[in-house]
C-alpha atoms as a PDB file:
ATOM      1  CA  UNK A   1       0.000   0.000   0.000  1.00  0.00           C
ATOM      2  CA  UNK A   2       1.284   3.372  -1.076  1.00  0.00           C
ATOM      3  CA  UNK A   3       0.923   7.022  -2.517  1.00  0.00           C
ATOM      4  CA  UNK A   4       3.155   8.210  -5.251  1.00  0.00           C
ATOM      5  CA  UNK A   5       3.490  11.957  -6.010  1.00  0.00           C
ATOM      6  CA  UNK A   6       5.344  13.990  -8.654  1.00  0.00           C
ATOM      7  CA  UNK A   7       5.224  16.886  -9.981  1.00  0.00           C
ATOM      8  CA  UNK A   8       7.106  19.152 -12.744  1.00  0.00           C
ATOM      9  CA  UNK A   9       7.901  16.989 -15.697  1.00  0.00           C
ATOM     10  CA  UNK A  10       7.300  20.270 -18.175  1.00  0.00           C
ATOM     11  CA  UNK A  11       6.668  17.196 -20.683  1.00  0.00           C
ATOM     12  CA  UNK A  12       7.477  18.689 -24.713  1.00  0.00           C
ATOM     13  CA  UNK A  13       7.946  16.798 -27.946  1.00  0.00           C
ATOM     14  CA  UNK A  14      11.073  18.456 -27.997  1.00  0.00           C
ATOM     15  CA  UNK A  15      12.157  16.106 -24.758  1.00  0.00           C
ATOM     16  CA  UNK A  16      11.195  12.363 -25.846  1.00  0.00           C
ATOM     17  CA  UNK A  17      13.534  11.571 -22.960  1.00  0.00           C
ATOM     18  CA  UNK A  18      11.191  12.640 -20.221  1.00  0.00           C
ATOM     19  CA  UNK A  19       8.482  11.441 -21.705  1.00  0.00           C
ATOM     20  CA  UNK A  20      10.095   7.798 -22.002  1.00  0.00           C
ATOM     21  CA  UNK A  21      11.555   8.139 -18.428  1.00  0.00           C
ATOM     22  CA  UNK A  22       7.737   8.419 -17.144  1.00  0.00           C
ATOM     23  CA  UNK A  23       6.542   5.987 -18.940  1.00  0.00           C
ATOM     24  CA  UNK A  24       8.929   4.016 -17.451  1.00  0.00           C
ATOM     25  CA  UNK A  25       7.820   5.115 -14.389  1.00  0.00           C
ATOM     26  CA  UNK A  26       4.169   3.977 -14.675  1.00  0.00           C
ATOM     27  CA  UNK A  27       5.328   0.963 -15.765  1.00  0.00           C
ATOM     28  CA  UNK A  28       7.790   0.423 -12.944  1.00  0.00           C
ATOM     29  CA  UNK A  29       6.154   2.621  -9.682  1.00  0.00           C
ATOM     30  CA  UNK A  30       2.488   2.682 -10.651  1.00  0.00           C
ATOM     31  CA  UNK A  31       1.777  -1.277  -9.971  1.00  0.00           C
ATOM     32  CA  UNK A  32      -0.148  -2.106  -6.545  1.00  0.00           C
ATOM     33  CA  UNK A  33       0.016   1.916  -5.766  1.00  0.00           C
ATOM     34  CA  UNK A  34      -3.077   2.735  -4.241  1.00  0.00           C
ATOM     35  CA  UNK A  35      -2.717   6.595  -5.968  1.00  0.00           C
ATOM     36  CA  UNK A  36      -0.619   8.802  -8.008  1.00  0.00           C
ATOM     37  CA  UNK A  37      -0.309  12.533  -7.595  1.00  0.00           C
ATOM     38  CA  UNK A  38       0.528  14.925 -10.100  1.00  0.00           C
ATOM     39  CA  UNK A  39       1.018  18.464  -8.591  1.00  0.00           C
ATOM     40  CA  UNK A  40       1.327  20.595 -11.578  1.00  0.00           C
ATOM     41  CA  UNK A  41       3.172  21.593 -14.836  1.00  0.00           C
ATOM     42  CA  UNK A  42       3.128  18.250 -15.711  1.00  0.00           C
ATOM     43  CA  UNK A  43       3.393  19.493 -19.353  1.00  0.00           C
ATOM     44  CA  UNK A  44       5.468  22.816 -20.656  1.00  0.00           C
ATOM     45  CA  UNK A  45       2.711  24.357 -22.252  1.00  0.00           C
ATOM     46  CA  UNK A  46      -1.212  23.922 -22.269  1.00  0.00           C
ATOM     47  CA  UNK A  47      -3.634  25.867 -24.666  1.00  0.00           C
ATOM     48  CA  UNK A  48      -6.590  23.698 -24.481  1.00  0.00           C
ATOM     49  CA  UNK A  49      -8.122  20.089 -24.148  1.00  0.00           C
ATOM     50  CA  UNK A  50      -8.874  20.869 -28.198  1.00  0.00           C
ATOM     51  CA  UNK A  51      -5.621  20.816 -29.343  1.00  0.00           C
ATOM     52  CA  UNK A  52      -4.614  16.706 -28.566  1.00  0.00           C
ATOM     53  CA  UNK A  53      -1.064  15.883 -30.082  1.00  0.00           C
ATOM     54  CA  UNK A  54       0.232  13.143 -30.501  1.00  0.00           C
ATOM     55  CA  UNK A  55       2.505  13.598 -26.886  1.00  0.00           C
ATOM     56  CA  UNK A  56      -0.638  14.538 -25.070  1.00  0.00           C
ATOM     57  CA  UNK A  57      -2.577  11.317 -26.895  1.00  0.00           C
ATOM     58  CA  UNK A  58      -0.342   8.850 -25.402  1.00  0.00           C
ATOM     59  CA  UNK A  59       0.228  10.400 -21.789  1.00  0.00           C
ATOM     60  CA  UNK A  60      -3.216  10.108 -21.651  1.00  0.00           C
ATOM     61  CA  UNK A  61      -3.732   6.690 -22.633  1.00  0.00           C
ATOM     62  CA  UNK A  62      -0.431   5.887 -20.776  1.00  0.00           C
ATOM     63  CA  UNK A  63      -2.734   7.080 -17.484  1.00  0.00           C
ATOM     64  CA  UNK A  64      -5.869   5.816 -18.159  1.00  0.00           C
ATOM     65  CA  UNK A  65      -4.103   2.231 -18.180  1.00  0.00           C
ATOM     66  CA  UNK A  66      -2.688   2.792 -15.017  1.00  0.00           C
ATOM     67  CA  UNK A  67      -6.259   3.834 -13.636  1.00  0.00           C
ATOM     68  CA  UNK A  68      -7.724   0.657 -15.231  1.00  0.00           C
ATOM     69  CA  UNK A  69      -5.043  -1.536 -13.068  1.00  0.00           C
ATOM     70  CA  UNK A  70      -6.618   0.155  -9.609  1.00  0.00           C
ATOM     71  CA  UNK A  71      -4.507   3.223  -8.808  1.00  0.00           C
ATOM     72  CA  UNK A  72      -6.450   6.658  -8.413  1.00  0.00           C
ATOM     73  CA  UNK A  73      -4.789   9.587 -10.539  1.00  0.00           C
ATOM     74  CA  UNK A  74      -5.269  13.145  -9.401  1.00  0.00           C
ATOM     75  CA  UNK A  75      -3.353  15.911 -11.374  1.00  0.00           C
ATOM     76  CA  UNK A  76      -3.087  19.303  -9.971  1.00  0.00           C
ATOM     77  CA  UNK A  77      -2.873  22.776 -12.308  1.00  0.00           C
ATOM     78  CA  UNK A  78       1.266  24.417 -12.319  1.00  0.00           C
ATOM     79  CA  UNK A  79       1.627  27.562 -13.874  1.00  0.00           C
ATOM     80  CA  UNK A  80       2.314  25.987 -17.295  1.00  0.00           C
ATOM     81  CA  UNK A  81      -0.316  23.953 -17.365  1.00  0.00           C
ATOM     82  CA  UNK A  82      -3.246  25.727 -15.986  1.00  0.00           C
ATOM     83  CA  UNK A  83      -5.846  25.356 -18.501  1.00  0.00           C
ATOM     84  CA  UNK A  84      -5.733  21.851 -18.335  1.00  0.00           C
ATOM     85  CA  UNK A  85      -9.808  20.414 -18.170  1.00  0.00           C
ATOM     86  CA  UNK A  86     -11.760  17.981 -17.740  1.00  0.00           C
ATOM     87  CA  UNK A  87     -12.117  16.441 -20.734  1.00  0.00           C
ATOM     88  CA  UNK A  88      -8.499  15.575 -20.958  1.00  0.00           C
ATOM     89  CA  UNK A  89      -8.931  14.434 -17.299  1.00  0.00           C
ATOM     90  CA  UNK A  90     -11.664  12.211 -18.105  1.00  0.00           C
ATOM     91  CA  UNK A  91      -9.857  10.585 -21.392  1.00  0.00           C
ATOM     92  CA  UNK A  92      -6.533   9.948 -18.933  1.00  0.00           C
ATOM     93  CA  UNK A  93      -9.001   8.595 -16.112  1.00  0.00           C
ATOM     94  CA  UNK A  94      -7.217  11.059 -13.688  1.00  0.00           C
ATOM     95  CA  UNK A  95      -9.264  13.615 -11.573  1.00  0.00           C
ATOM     96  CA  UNK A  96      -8.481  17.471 -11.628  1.00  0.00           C
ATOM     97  CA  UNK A  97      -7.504  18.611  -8.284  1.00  0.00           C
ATOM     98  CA  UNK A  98      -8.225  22.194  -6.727  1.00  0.00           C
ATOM     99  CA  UNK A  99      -4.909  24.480  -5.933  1.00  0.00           C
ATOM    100  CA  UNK A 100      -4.587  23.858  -2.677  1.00  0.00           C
ATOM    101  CA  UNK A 101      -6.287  20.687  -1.460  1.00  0.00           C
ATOM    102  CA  UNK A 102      -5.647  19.109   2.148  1.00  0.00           C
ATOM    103  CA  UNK A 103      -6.024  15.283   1.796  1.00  0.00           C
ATOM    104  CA  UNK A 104      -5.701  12.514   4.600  1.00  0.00           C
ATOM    105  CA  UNK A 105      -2.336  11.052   3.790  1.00  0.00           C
ATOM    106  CA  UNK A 106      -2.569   7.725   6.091  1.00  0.00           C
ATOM    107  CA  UNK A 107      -3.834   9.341   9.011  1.00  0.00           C
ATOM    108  CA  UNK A 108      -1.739  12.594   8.658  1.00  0.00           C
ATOM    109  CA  UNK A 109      -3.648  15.598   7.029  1.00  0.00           C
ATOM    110  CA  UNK A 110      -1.353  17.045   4.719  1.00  0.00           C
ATOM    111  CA  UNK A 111      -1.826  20.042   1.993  1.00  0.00           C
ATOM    112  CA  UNK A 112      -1.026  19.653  -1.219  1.00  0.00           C
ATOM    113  CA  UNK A 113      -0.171  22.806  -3.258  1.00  0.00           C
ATOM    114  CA  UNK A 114       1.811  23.313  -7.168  1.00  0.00           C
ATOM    115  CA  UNK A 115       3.687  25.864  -5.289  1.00  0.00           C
ATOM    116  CA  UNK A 116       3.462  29.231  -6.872  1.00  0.00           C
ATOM    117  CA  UNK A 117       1.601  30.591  -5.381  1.00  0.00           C
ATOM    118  CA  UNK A 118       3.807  30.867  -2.248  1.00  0.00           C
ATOM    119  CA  UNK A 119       6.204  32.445  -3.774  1.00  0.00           C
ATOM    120  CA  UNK A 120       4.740  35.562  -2.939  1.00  0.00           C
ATOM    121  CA  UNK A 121       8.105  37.996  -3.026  1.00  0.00           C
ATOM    122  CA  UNK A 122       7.359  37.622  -6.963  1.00  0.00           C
ATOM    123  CA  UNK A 123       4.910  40.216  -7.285  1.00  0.00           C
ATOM    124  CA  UNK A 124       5.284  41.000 -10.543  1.00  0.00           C
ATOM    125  CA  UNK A 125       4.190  36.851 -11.211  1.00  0.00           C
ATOM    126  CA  UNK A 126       1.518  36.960  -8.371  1.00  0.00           C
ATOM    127  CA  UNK A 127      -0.292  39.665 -10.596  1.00  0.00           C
ATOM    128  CA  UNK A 128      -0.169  37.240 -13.733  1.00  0.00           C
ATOM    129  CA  UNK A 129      -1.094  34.232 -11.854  1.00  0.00           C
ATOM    130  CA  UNK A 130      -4.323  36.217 -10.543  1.00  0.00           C
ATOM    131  CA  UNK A 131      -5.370  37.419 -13.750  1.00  0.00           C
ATOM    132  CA  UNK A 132      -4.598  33.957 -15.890  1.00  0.00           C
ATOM    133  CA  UNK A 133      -6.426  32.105 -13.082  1.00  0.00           C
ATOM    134  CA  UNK A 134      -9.175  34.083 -13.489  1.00  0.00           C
ATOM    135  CA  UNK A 135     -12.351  32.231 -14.969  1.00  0.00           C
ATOM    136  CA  UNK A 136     -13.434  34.521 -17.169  1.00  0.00           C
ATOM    137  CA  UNK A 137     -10.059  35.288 -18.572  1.00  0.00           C
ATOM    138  CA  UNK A 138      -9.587  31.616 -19.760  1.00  0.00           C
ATOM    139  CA  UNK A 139     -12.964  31.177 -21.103  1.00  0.00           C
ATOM    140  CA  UNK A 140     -11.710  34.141 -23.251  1.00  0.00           C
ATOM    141  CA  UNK A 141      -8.519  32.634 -24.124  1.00  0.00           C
ATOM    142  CA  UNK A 142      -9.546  29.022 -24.989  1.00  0.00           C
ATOM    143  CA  UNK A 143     -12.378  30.881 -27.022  1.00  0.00           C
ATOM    144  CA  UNK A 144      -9.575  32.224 -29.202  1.00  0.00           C
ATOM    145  CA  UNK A 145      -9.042  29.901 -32.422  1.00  0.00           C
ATOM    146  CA  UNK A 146      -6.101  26.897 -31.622  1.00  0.00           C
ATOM    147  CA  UNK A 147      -3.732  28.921 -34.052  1.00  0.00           C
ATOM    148  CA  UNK A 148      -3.745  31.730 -31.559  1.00  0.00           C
ATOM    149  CA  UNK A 149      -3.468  30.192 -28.550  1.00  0.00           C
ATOM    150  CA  UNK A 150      -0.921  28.028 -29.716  1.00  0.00           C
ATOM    151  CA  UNK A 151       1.309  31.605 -30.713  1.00  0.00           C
ATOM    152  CA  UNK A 152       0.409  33.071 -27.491  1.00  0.00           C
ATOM    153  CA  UNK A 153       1.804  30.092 -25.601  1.00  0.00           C
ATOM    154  CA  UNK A 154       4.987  30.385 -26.896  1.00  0.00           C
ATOM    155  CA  UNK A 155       4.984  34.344 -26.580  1.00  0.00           C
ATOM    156  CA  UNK A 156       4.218  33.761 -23.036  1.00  0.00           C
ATOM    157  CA  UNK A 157       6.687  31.096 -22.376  1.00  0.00           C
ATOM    158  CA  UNK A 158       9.626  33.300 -23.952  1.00  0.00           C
ATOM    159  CA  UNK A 159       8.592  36.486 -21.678  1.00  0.00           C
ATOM    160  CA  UNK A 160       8.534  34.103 -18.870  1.00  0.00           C
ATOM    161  CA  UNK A 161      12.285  32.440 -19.382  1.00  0.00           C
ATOM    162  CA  UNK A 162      13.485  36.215 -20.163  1.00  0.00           C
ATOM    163  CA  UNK A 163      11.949  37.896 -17.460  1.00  0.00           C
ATOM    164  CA  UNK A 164      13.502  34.767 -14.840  1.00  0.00           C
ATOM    165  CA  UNK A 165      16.780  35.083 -16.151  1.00  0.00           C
ATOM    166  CA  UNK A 166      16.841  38.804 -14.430  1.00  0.00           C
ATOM    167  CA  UNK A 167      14.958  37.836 -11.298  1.00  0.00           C
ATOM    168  CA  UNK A 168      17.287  37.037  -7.768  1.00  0.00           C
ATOM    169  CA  UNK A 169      17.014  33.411  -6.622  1.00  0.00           C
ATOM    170  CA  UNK A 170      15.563  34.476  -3.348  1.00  0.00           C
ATOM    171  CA  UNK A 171      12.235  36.235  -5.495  1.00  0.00           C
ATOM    172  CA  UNK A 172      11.973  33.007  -7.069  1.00  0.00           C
ATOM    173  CA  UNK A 173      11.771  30.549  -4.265  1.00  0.00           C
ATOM    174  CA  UNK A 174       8.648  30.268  -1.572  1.00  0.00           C
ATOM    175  CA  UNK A 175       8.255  32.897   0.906  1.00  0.00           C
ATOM    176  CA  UNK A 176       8.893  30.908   4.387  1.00  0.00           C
ATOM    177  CA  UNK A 177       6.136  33.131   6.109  1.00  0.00           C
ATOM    178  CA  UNK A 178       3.489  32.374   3.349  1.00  0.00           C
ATOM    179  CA  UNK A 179       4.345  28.793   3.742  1.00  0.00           C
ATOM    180  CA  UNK A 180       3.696  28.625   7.770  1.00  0.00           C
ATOM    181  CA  UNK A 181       0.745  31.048   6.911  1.00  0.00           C
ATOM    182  CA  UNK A 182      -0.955  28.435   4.690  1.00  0.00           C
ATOM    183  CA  UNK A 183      -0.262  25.244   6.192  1.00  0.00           C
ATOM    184  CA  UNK A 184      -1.668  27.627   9.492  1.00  0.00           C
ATOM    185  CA  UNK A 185      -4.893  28.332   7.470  1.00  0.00           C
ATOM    186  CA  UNK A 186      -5.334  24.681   6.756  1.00  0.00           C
ATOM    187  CA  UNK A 187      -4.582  23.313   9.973  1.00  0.00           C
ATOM    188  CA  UNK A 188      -1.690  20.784   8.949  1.00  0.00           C
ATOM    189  CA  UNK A 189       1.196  20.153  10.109  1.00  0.00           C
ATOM    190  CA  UNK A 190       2.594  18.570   6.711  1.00  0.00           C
ATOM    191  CA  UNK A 191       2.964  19.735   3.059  1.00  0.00           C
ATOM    192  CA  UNK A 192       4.193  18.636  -0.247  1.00  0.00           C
ATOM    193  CA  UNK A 193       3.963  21.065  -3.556  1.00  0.00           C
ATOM    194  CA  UNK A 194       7.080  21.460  -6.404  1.00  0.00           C
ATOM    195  CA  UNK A 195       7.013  24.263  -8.748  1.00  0.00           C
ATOM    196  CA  UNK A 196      10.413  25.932  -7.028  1.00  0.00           C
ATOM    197  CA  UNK A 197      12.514  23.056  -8.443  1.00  0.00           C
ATOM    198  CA  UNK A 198      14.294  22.779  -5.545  1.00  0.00           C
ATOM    199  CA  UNK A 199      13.902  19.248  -3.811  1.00  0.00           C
ATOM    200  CA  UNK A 200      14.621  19.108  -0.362  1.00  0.00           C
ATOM    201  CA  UNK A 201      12.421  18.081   2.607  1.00  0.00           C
ATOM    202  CA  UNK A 202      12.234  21.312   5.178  1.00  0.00           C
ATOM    203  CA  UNK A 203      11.359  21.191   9.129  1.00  0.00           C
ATOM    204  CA  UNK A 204       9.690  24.204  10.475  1.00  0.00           C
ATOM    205  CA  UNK A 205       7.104  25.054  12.959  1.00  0.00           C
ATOM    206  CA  UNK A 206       3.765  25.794  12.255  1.00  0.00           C
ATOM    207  CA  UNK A 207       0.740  25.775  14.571  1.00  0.00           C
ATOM    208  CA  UNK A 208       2.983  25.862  17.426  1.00  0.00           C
ATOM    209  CA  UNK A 209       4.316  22.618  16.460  1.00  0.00           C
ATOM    210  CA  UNK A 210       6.696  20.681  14.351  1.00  0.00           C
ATOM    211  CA  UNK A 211       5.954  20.566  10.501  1.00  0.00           C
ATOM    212  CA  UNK A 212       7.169  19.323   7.390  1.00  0.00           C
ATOM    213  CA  UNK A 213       7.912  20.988   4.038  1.00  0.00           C
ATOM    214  CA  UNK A 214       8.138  18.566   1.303  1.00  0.00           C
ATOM    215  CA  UNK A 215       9.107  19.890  -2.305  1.00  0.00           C
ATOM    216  CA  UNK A 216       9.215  17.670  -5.581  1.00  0.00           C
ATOM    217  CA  UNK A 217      11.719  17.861  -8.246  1.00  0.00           C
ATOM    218  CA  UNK A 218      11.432  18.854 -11.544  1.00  0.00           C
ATOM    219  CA  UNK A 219      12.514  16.171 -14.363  1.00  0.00           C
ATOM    220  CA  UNK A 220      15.044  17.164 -16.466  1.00  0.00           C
ATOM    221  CA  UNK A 221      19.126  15.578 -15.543  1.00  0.00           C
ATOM    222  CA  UNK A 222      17.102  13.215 -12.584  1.00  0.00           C
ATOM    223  CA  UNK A 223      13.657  11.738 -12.197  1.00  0.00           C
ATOM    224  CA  UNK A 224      12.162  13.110  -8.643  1.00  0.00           C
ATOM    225  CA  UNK A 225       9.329  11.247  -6.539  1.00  0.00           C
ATOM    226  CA  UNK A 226       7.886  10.686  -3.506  1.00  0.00           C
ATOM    227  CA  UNK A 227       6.434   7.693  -1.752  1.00  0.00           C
ATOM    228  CA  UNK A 228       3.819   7.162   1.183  1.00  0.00           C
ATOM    229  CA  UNK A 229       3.302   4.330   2.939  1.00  0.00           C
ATOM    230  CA  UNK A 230       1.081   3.787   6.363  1.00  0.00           C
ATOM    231  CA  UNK A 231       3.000   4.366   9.420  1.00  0.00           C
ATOM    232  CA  UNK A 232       6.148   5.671   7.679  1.00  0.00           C
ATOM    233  CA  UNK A 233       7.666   8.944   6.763  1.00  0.00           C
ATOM    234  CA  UNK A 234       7.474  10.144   3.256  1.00  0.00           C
ATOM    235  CA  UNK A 235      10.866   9.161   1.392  1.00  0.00           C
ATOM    236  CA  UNK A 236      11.666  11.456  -1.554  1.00  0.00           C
ATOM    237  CA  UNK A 237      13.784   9.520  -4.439  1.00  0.00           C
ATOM    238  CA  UNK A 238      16.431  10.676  -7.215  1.00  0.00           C
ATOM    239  CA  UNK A 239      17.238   8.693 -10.232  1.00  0.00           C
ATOM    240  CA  UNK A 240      18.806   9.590 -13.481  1.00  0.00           C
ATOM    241  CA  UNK A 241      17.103  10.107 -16.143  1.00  0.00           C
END
């Protein structure tokens, strides 16, 4: 009995190799695993459940064969991949998870966040986040024909690397008070969200109490995930890709 989670593959046709490393991964991890977390920008760039390529075609079929075996998938929005819907979710039998969710982790309630949103010292991002998260925003992007939205992404991802290459490491990582704020709010004493790219597993104190930070790694030189298991600590694993 265990939980898997992962998070930040930025999967691309222009990387077959993390694509092939996570199908390994279902194929290896997945079997007997009770569920299988996926806390955001699981792919680089999303424009729409229209658009189907060939890449997201066989993730999703890759999935829904894992959730045909027994194990629950639950994928989370990043900030790449927030317009990810439902009807993708429903053709890789996975099930779209709200930004930030508490869940009972075998007996330990434990929040589960992509991570951006605590990084709150970025307040030039914050103001994008809020305005691409908004509802009717999207409806007004995915209304835009494919072609568009396709241009845009890659207009958007190209301000985004140029405007990070100028930003301070310290802007670009989770504000600690934000983090004890939220997990405060929530009334845990344990989370685990990615998005920073920065995998470590952080003690703190939150509620007056000791507390866990957990952060995922991003896929690109190593494969990053973390395992559950009933009565154990969560164990965060490195491979090469």
């Amino acid at each position: 009995m265990s939980t898997l989670f992962i998070s930040d593959l930025h999967l691309e046709e222009t990387r077959p190799d993390i694509t092939g490393a996570f199908l390994r991964f279902l194929d290896e991890k997945t079997p007997g695993t009770e569920r299988l977390y996926i806390l955001g920008d699981f792919f680089e760039a999303w424009i729409g459940d229209d658009e189907r390529t060939p890449l997201q075609e066989q993730v999703a079929s890759a999935l829904k064969a894992v959730c045909d075996r027994g194990t629950e998938i639950f994928l989370m929005h990043g900030n790449r991949d927030f317009l990810i819907g439902e009807d993708y979710c429903q053709r890789a039998g996975a099930t779209l998870l709200d930004d930030p969710t508490v869940i009972d982790l075998y007996g330990t309630p434990t929040l589960l966040m992509h991570g951006d949103s605590l990084c709150t010292a970025d307040e030039e991002y914050q103001k994008f986040r809020a305005n691409m998260r908004n509802p009717q925003m999207q409806k007004m992007m995915l209304a835009r024909p494919l072609e568009d939205r396709q241009k845009m992404a890659r207009q958007l991802r190209d301000m985004s690397m140029a405007k990070n290459q100028g930003k301070a490491e310290a802007i670009m990582d989770v504000t600690p008070e934000e983090v004890v704020r939220e997990m405060e709010a929530h009334g845990v004493q344990r989370m685990i969200h990615g998005h920073t790219h920065r995998p470590a597993i952080h003690d703190l104190t939150a509620n007056g109490q000791p507390a866990k930070r957990i952060v995922l790694g991003d896929w690109d030189e190593n494969i990053w995930w973390l395992t559950a298991e009933p009565g154990k600590e969560p164990e965060l694993h490195k491979q090469p890709l």
